[in-house]
PDB file of N, CA and C in Angstrom:
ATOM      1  N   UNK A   1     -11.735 -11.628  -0.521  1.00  0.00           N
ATOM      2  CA  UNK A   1     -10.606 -10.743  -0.791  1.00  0.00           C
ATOM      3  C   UNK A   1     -10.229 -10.767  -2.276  1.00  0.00           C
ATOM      4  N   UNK A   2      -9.940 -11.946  -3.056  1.00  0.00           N
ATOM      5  CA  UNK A   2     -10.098 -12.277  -4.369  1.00  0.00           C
ATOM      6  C   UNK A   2     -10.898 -11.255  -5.290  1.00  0.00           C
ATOM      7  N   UNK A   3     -11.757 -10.924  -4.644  1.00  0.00           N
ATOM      8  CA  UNK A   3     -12.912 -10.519  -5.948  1.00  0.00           C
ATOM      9  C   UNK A   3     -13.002  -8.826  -5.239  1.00  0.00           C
ATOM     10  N   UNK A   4     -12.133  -8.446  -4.034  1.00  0.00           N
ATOM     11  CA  UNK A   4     -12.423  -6.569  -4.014  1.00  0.00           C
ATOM     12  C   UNK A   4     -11.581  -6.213  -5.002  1.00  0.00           C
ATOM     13  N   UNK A   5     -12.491  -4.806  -5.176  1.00  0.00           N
ATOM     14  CA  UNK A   5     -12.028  -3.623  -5.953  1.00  0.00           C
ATOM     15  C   UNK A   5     -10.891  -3.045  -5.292  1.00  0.00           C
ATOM     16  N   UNK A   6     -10.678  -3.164  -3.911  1.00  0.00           N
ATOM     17  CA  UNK A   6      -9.932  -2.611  -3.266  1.00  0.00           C
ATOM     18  C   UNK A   6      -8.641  -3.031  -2.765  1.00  0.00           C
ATOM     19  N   UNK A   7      -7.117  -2.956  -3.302  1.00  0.00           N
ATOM     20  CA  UNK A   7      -6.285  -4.334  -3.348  1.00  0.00           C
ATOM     21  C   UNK A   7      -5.944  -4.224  -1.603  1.00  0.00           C
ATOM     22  N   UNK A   8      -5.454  -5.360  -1.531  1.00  0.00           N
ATOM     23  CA  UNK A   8      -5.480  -6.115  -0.047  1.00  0.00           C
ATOM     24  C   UNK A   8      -4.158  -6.804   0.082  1.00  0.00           C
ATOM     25  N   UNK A   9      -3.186  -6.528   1.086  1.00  0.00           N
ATOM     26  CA  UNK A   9      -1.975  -6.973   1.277  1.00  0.00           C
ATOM     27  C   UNK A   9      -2.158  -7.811   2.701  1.00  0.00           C
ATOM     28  N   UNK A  10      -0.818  -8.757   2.494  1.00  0.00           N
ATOM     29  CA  UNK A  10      -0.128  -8.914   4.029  1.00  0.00           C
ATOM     30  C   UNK A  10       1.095  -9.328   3.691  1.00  0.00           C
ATOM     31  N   UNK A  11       2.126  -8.186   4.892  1.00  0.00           N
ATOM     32  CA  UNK A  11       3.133  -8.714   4.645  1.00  0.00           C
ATOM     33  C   UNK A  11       3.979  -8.748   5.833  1.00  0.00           C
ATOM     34  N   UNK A  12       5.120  -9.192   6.205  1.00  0.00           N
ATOM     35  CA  UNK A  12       6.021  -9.393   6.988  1.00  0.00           C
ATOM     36  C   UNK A  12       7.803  -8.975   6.544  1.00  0.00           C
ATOM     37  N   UNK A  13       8.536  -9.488   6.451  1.00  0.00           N
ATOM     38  CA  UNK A  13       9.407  -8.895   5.831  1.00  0.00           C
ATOM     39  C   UNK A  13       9.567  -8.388   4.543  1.00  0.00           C
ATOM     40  N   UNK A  14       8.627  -9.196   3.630  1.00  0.00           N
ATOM     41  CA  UNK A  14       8.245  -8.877   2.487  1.00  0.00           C
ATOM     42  C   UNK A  14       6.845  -9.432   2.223  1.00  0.00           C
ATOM     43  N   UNK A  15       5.950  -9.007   1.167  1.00  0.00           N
ATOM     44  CA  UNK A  15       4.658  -9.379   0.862  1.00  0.00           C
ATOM     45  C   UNK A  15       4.352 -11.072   0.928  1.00  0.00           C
ATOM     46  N   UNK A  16       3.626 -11.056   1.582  1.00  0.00           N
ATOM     47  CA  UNK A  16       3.191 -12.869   1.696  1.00  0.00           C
ATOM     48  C   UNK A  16       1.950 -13.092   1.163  1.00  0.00           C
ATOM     49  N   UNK A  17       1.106 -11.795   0.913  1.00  0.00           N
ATOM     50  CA  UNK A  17      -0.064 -11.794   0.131  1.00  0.00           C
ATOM     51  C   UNK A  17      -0.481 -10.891  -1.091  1.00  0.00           C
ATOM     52  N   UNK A  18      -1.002 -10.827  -1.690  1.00  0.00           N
ATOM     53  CA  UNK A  18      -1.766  -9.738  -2.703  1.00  0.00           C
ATOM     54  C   UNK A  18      -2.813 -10.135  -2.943  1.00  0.00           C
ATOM     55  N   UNK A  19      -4.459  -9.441  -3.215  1.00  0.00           N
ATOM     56  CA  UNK A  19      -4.958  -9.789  -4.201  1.00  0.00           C
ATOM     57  C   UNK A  19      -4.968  -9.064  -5.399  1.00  0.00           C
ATOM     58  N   UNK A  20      -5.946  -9.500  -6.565  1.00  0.00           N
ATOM     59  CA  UNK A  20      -5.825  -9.454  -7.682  1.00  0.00           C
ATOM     60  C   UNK A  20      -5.959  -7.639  -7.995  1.00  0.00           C
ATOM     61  N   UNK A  21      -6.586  -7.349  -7.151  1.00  0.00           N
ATOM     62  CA  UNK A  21      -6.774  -5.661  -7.367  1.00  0.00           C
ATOM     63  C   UNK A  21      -5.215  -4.807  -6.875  1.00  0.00           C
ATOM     64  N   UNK A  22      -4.851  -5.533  -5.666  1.00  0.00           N
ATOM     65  CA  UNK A  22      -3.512  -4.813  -5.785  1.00  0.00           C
ATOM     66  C   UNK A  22      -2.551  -5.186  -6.091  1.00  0.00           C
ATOM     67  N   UNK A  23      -2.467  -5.679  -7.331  1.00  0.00           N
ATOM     68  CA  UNK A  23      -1.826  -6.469  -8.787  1.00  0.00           C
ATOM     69  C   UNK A  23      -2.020  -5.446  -9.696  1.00  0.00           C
ATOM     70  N   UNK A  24      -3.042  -5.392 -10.178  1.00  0.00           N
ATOM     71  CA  UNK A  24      -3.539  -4.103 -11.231  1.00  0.00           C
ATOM     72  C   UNK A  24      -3.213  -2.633 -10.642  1.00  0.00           C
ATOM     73  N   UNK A  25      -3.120  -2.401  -9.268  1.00  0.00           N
ATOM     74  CA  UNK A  25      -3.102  -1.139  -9.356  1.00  0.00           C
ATOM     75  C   UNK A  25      -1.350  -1.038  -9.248  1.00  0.00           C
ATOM     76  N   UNK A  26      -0.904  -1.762  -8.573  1.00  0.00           N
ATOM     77  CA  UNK A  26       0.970  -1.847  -9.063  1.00  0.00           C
ATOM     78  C   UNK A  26       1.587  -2.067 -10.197  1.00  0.00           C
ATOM     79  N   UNK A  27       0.947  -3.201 -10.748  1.00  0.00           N
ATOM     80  CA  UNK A  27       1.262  -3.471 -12.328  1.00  0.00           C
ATOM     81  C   UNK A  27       2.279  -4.307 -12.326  1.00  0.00           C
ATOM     82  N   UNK A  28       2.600  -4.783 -11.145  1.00  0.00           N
ATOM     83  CA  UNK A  28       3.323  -6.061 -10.898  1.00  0.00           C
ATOM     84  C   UNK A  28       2.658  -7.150 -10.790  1.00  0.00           C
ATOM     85  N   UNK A  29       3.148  -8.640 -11.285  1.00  0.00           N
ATOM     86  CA  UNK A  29       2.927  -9.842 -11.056  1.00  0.00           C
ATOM     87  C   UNK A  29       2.991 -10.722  -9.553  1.00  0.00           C
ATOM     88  N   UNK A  30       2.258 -11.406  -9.182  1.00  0.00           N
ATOM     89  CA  UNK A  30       2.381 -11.554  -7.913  1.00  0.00           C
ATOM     90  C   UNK A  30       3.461 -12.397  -7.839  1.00  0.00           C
ATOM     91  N   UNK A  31       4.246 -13.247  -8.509  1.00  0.00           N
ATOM     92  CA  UNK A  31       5.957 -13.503  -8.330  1.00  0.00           C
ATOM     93  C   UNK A  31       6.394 -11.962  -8.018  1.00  0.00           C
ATOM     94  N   UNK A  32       6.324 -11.170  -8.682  1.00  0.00           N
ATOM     95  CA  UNK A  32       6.739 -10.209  -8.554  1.00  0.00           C
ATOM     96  C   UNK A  32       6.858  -9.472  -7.404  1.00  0.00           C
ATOM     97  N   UNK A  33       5.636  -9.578  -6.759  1.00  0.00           N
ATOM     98  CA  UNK A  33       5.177  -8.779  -5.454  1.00  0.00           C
ATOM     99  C   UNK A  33       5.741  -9.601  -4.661  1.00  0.00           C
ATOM    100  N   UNK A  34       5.707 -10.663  -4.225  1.00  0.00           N
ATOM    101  CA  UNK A  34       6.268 -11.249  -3.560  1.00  0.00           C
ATOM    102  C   UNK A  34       7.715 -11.189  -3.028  1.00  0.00           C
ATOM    103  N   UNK A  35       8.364 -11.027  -3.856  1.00  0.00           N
ATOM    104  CA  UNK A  35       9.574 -10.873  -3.899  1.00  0.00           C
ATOM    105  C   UNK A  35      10.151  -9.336  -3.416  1.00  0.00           C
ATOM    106  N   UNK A  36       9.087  -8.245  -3.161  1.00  0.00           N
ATOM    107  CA  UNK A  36       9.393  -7.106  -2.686  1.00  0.00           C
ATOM    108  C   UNK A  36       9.121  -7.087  -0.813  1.00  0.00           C
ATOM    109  N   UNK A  37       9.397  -5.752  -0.664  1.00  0.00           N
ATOM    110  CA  UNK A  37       9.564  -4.961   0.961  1.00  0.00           C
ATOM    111  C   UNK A  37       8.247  -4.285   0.461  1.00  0.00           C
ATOM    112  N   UNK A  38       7.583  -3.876   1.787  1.00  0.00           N
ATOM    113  CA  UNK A  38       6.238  -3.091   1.078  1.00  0.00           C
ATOM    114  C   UNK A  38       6.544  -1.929   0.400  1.00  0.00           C
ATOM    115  N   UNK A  39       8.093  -0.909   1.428  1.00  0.00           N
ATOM    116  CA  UNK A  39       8.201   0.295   1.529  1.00  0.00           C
ATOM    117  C   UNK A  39       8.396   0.631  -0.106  1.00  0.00           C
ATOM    118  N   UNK A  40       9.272  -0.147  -0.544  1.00  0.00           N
ATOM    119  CA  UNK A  40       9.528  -0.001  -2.010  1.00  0.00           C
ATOM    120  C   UNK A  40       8.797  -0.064  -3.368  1.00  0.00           C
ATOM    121  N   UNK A  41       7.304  -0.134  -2.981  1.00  0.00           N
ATOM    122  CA  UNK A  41       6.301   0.618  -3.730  1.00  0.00           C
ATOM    123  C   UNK A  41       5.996   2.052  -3.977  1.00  0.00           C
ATOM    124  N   UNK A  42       6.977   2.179  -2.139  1.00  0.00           N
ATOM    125  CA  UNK A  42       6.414   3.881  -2.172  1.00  0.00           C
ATOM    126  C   UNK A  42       7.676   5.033  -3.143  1.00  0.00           C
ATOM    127  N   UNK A  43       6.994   5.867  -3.268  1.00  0.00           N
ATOM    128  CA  UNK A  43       7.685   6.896  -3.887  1.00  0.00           C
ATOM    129  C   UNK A  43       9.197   6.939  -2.796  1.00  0.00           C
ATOM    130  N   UNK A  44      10.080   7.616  -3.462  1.00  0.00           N
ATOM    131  CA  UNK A  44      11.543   7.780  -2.492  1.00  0.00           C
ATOM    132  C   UNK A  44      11.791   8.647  -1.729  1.00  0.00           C
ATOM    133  N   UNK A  45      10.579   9.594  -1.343  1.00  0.00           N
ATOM    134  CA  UNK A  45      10.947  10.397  -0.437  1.00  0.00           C
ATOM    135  C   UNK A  45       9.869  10.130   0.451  1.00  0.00           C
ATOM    136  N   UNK A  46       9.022   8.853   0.644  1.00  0.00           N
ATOM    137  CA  UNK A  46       8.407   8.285   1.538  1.00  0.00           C
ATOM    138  C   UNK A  46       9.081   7.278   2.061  1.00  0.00           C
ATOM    139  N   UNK A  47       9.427   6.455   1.425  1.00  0.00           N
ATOM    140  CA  UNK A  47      10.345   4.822   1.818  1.00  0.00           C
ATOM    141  C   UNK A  47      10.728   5.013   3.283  1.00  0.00           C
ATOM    142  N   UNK A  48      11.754   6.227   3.669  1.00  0.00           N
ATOM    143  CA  UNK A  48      12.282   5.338   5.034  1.00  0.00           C
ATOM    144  C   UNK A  48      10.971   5.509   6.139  1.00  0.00           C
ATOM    145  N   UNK A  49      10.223   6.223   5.733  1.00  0.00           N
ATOM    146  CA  UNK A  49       8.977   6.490   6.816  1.00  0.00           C
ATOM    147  C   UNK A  49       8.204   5.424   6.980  1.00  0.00           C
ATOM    148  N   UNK A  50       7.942   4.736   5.692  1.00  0.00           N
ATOM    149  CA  UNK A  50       7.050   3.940   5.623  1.00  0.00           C
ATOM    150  C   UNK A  50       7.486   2.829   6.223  1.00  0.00           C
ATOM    151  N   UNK A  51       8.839   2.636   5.936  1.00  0.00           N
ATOM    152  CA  UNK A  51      10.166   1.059   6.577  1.00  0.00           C
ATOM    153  C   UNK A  51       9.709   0.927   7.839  1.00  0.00           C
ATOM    154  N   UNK A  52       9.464   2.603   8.495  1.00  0.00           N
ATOM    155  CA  UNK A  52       9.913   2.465  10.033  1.00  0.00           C
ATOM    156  C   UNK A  52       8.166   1.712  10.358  1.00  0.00           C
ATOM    157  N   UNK A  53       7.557   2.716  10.101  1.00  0.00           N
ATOM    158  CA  UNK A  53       6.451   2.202  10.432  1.00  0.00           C
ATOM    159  C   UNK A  53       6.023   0.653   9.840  1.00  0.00           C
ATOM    160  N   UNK A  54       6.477   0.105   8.791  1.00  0.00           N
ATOM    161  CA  UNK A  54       6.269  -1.238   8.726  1.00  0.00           C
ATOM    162  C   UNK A  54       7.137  -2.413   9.335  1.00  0.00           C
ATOM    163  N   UNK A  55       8.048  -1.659  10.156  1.00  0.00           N
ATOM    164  CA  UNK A  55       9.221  -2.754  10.793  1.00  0.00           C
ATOM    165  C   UNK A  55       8.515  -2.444  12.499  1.00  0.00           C
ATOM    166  N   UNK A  56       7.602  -1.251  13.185  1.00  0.00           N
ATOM    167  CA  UNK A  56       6.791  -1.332  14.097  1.00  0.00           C
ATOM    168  C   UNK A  56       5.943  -2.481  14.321  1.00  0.00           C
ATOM    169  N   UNK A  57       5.432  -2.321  13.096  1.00  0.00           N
ATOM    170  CA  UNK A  57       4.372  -3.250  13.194  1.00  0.00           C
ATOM    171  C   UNK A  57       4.223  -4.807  12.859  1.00  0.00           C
ATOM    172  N   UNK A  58       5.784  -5.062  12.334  1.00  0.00           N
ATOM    173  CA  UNK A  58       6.304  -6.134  13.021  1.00  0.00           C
ATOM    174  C   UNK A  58       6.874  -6.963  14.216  1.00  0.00           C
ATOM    175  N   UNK A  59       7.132  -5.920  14.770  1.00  0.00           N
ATOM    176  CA  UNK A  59       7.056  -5.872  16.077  1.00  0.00           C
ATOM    177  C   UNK A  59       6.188  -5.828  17.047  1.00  0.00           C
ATOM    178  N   UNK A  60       4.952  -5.730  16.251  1.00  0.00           N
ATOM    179  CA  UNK A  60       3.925  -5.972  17.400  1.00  0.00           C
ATOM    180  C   UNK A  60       3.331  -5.018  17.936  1.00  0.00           C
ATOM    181  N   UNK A  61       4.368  -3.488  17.239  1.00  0.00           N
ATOM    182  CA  UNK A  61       2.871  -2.237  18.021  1.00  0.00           C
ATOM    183  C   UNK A  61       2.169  -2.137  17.279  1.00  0.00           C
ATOM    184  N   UNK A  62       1.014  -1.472  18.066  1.00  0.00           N
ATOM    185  CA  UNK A  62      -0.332  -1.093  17.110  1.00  0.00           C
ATOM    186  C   UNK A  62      -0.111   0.211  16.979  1.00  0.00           C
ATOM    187  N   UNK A  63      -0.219   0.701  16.165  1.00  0.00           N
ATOM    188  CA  UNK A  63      -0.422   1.990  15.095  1.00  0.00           C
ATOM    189  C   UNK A  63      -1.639   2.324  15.400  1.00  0.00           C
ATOM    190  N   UNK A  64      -1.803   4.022  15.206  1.00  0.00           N
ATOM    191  CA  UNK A  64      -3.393   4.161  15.006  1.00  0.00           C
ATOM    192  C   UNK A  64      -4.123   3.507  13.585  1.00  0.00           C
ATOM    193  N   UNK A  65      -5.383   3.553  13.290  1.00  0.00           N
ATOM    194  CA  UNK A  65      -5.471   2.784  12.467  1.00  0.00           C
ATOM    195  C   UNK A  65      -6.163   3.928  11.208  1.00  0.00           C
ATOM    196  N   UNK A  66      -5.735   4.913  11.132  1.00  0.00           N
ATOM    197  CA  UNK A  66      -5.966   5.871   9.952  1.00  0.00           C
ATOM    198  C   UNK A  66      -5.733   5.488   8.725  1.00  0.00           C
ATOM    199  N   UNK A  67      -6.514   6.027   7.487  1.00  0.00           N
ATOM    200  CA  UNK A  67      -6.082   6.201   5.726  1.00  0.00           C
ATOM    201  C   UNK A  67      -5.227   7.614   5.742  1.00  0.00           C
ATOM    202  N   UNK A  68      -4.232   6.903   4.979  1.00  0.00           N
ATOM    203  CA  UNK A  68      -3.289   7.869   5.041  1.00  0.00           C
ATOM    204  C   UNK A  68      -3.004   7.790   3.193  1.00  0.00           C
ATOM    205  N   UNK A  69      -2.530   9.040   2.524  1.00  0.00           N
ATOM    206  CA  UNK A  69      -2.574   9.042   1.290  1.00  0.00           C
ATOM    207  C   UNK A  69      -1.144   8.954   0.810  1.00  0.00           C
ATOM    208  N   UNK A  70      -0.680   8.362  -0.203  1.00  0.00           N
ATOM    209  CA  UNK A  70       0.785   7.871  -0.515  1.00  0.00           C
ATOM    210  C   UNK A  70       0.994   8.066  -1.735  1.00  0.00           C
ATOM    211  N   UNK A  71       2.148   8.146  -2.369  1.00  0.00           N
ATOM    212  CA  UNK A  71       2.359   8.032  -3.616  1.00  0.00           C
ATOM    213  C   UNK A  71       3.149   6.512  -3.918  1.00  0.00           C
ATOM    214  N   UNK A  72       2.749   6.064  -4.662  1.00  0.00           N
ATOM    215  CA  UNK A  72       3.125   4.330  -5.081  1.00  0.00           C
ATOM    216  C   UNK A  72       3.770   4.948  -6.732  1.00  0.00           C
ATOM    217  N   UNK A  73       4.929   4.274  -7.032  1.00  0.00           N
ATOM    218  CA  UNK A  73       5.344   3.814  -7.987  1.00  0.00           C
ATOM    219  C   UNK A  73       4.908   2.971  -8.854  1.00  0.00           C
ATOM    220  N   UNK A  74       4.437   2.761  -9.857  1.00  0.00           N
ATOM    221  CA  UNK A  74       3.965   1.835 -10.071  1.00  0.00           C
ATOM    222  C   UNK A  74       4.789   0.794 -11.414  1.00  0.00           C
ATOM    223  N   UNK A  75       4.843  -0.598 -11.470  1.00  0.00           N
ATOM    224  CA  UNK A  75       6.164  -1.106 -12.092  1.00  0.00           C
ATOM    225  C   UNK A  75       6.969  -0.213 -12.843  1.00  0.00           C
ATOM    226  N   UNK A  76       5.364   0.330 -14.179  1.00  0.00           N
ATOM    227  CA  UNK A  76       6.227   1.257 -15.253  1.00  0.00           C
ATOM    228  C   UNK A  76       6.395   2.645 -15.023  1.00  0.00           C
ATOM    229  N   UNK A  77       6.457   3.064 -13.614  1.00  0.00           N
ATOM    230  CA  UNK A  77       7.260   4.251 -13.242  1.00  0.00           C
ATOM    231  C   UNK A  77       6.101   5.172 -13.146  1.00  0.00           C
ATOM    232  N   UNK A  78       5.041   4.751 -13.496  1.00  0.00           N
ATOM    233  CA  UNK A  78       3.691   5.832 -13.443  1.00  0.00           C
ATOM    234  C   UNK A  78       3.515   6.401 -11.600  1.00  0.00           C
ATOM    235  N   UNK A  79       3.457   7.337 -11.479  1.00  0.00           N
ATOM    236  CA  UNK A  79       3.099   7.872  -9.601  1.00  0.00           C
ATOM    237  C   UNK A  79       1.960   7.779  -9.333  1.00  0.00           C
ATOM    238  N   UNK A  80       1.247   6.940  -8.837  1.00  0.00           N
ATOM    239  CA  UNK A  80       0.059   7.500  -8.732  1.00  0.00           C
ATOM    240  C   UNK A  80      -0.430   7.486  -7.250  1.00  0.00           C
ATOM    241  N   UNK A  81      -1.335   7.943  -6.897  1.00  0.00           N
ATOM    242  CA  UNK A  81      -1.721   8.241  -5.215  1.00  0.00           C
ATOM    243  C   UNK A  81      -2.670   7.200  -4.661  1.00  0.00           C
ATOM    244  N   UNK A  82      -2.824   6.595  -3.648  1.00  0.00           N
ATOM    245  CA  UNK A  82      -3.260   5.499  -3.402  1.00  0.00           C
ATOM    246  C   UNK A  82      -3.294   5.674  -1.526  1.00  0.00           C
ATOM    247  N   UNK A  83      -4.557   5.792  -1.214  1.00  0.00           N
ATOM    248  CA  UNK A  83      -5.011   5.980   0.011  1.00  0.00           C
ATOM    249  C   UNK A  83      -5.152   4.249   0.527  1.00  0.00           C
ATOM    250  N   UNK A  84      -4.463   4.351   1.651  1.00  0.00           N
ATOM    251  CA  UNK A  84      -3.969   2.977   2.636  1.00  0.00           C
ATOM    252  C   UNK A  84      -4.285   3.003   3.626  1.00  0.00           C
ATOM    253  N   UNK A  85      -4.305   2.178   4.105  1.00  0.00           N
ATOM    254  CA  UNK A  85      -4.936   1.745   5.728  1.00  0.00           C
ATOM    255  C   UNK A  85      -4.119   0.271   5.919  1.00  0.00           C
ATOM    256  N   UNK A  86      -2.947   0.463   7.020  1.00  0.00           N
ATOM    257  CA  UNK A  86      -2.851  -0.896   7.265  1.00  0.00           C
ATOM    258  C   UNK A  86      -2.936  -1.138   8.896  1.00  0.00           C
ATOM    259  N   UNK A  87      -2.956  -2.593   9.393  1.00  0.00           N
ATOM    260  CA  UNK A  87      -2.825  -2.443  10.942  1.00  0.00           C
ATOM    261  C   UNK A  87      -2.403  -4.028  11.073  1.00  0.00           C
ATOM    262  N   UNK A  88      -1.556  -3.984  12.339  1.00  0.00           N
ATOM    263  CA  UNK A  88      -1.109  -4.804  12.896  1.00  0.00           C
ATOM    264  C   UNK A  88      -1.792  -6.049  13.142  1.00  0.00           C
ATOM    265  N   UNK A  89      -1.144  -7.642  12.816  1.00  0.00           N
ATOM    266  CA  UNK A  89      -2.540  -8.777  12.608  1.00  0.00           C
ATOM    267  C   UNK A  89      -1.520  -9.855  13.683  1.00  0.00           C
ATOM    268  N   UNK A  90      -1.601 -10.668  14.021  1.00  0.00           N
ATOM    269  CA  UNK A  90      -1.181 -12.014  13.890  1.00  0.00           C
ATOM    270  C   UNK A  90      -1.001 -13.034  12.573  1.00  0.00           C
ATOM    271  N   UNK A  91      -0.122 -13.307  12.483  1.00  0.00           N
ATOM    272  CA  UNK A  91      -0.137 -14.366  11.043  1.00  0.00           C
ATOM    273  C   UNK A  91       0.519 -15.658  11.244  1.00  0.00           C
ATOM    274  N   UNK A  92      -0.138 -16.999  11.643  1.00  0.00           N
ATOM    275  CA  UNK A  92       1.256 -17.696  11.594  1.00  0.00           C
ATOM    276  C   UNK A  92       1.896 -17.702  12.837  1.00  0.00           C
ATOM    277  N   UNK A  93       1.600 -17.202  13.800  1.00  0.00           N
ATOM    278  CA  UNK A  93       2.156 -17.147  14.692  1.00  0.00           C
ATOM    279  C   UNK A  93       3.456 -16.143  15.077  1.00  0.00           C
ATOM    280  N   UNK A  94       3.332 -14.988  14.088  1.00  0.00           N
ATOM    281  CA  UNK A  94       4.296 -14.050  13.996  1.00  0.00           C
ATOM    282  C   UNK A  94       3.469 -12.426  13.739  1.00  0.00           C
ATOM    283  N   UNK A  95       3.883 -11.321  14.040  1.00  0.00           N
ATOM    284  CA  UNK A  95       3.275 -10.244  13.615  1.00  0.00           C
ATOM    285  C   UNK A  95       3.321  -9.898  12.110  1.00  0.00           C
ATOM    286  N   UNK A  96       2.310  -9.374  12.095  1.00  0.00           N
ATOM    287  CA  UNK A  96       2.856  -9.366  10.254  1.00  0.00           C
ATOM    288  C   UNK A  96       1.258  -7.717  10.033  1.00  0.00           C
ATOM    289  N   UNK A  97       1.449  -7.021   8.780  1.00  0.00           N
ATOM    290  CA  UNK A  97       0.621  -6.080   8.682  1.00  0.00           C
ATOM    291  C   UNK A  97      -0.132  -6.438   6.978  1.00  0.00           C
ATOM    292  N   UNK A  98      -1.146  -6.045   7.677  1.00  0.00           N
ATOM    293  CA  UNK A  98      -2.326  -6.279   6.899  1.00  0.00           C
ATOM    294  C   UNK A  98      -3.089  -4.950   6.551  1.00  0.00           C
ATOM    295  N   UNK A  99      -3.312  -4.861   5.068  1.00  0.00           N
ATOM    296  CA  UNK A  99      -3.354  -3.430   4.368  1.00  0.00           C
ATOM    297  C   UNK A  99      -4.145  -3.399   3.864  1.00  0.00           C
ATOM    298  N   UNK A 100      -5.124  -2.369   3.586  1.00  0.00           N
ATOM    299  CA  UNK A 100      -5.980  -2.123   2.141  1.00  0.00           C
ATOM    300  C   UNK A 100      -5.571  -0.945   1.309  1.00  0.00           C
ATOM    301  N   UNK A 101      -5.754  -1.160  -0.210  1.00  0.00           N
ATOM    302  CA  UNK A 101      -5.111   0.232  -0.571  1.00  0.00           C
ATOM    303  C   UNK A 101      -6.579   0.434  -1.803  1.00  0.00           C
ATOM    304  N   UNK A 102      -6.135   2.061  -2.081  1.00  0.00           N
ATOM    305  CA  UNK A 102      -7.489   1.982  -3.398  1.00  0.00           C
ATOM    306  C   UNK A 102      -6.600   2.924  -4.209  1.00  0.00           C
ATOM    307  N   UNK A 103      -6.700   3.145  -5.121  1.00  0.00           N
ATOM    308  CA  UNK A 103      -5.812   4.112  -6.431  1.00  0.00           C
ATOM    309  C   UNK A 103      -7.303   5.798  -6.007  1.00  0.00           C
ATOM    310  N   UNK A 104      -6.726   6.500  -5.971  1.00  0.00           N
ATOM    311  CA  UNK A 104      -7.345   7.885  -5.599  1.00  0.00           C
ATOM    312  C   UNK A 104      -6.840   9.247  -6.268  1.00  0.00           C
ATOM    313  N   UNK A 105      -5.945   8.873  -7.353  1.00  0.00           N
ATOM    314  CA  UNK A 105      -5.539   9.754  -8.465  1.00  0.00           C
ATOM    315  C   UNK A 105      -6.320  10.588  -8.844  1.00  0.00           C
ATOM    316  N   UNK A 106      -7.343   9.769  -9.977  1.00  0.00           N
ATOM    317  CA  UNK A 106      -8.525  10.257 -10.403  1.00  0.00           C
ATOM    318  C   UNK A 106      -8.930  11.071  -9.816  1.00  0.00           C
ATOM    319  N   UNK A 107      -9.249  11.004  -8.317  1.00  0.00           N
ATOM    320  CA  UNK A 107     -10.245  12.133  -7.824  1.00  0.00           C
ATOM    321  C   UNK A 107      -9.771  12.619  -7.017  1.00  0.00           C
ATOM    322  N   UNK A 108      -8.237  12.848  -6.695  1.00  0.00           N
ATOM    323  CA  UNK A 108      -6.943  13.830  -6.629  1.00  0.00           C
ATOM    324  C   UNK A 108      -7.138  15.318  -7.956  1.00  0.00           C
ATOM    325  N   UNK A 109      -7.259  14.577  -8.928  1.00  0.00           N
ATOM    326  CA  UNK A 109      -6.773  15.503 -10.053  1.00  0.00           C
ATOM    327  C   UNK A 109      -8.454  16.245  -9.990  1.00  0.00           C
ATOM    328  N   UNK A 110      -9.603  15.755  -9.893  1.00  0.00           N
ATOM    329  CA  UNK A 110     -10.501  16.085 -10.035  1.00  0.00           C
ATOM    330  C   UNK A 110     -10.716  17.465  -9.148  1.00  0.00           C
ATOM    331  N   UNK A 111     -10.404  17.081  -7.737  1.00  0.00           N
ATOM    332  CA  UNK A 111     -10.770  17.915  -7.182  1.00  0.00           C
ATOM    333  C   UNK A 111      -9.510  19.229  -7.241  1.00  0.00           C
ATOM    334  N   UNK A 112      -8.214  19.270  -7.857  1.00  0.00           N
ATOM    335  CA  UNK A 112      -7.738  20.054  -8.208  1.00  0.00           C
ATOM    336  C   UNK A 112      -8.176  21.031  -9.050  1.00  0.00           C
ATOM    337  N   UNK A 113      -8.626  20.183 -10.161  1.00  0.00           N
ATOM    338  CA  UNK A 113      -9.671  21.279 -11.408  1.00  0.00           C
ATOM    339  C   UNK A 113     -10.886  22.445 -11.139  1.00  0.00           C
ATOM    340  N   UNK A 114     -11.253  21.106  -9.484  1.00  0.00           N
ATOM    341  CA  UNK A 114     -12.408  21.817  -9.467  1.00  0.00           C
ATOM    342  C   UNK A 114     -12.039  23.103  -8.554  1.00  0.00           C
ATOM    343  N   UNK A 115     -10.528  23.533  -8.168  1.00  0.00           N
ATOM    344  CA  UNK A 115     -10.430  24.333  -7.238  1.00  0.00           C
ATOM    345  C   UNK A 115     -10.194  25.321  -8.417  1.00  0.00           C
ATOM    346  N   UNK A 116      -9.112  24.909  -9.208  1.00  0.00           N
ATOM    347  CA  UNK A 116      -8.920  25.837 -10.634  1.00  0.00           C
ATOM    348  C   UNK A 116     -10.007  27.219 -11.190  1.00  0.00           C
ATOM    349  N   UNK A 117     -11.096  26.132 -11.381  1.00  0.00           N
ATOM    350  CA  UNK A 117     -12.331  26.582 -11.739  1.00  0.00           C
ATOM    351  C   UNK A 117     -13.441  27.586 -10.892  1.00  0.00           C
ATOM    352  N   UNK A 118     -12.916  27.123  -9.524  1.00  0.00           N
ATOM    353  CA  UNK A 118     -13.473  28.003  -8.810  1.00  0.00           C
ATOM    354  C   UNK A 118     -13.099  29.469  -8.130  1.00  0.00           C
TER     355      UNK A 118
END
């Protein structure tokens, strides 16, 4: 998990994990991350959606297990889009959700141009 390109969460009421990739793509420190709710990465007109569905899956339902595309905040206020996948784990003996995310900006904007152009 350490060494993907692809950053990797788990969290429960708040983040109990990060790796190093979804460090760089937030631009937060993992004191940092730690200390957050997941929802409050997301842009503000996602947050309470995301709450609900991450306070589900503390609870123990399973979600379907789709990539779904988001807008993340990122520390210094940059938006950028970031396709996620999380699903319901055991941790510890408690429910807790376990995520992958990838930054998908880049080839957001790409394929905009390429509609431009066409």
């Amino acid at each position: 998990a350490e060494t993907s390109l692809m950053g990797i969460f788990i969290y429960k009421e708040k983040y109990i994990y990060a790796n190093d990739a979804f460090m760089d793509m937030s631009g937060y420190s993992l004191n940092e991350i730690l200390l957050m709710r997941p929802w409050e990465l997301v842009e503000k007109s996602s947050q309470e959606m995301t709450e609900i569905a991450a306070r589900r899956r503390l609870e123990g339902e399973e979600l379907p297990r789709t990539y779904k595309d988001i807008e993340v905040v990122r520390k210094n206020g940059e938006i950028r889009t970031m396709r996620m996948m999380t699903q319901t784990i055991k941790y510890e003996g408690e429910f807790a959700g376990l995520g992958t995310i990838m930054d998908i900006t880049d080839i957001r904007e790409t394929e905009e141009q390429l509609k431009l152009l066409a």
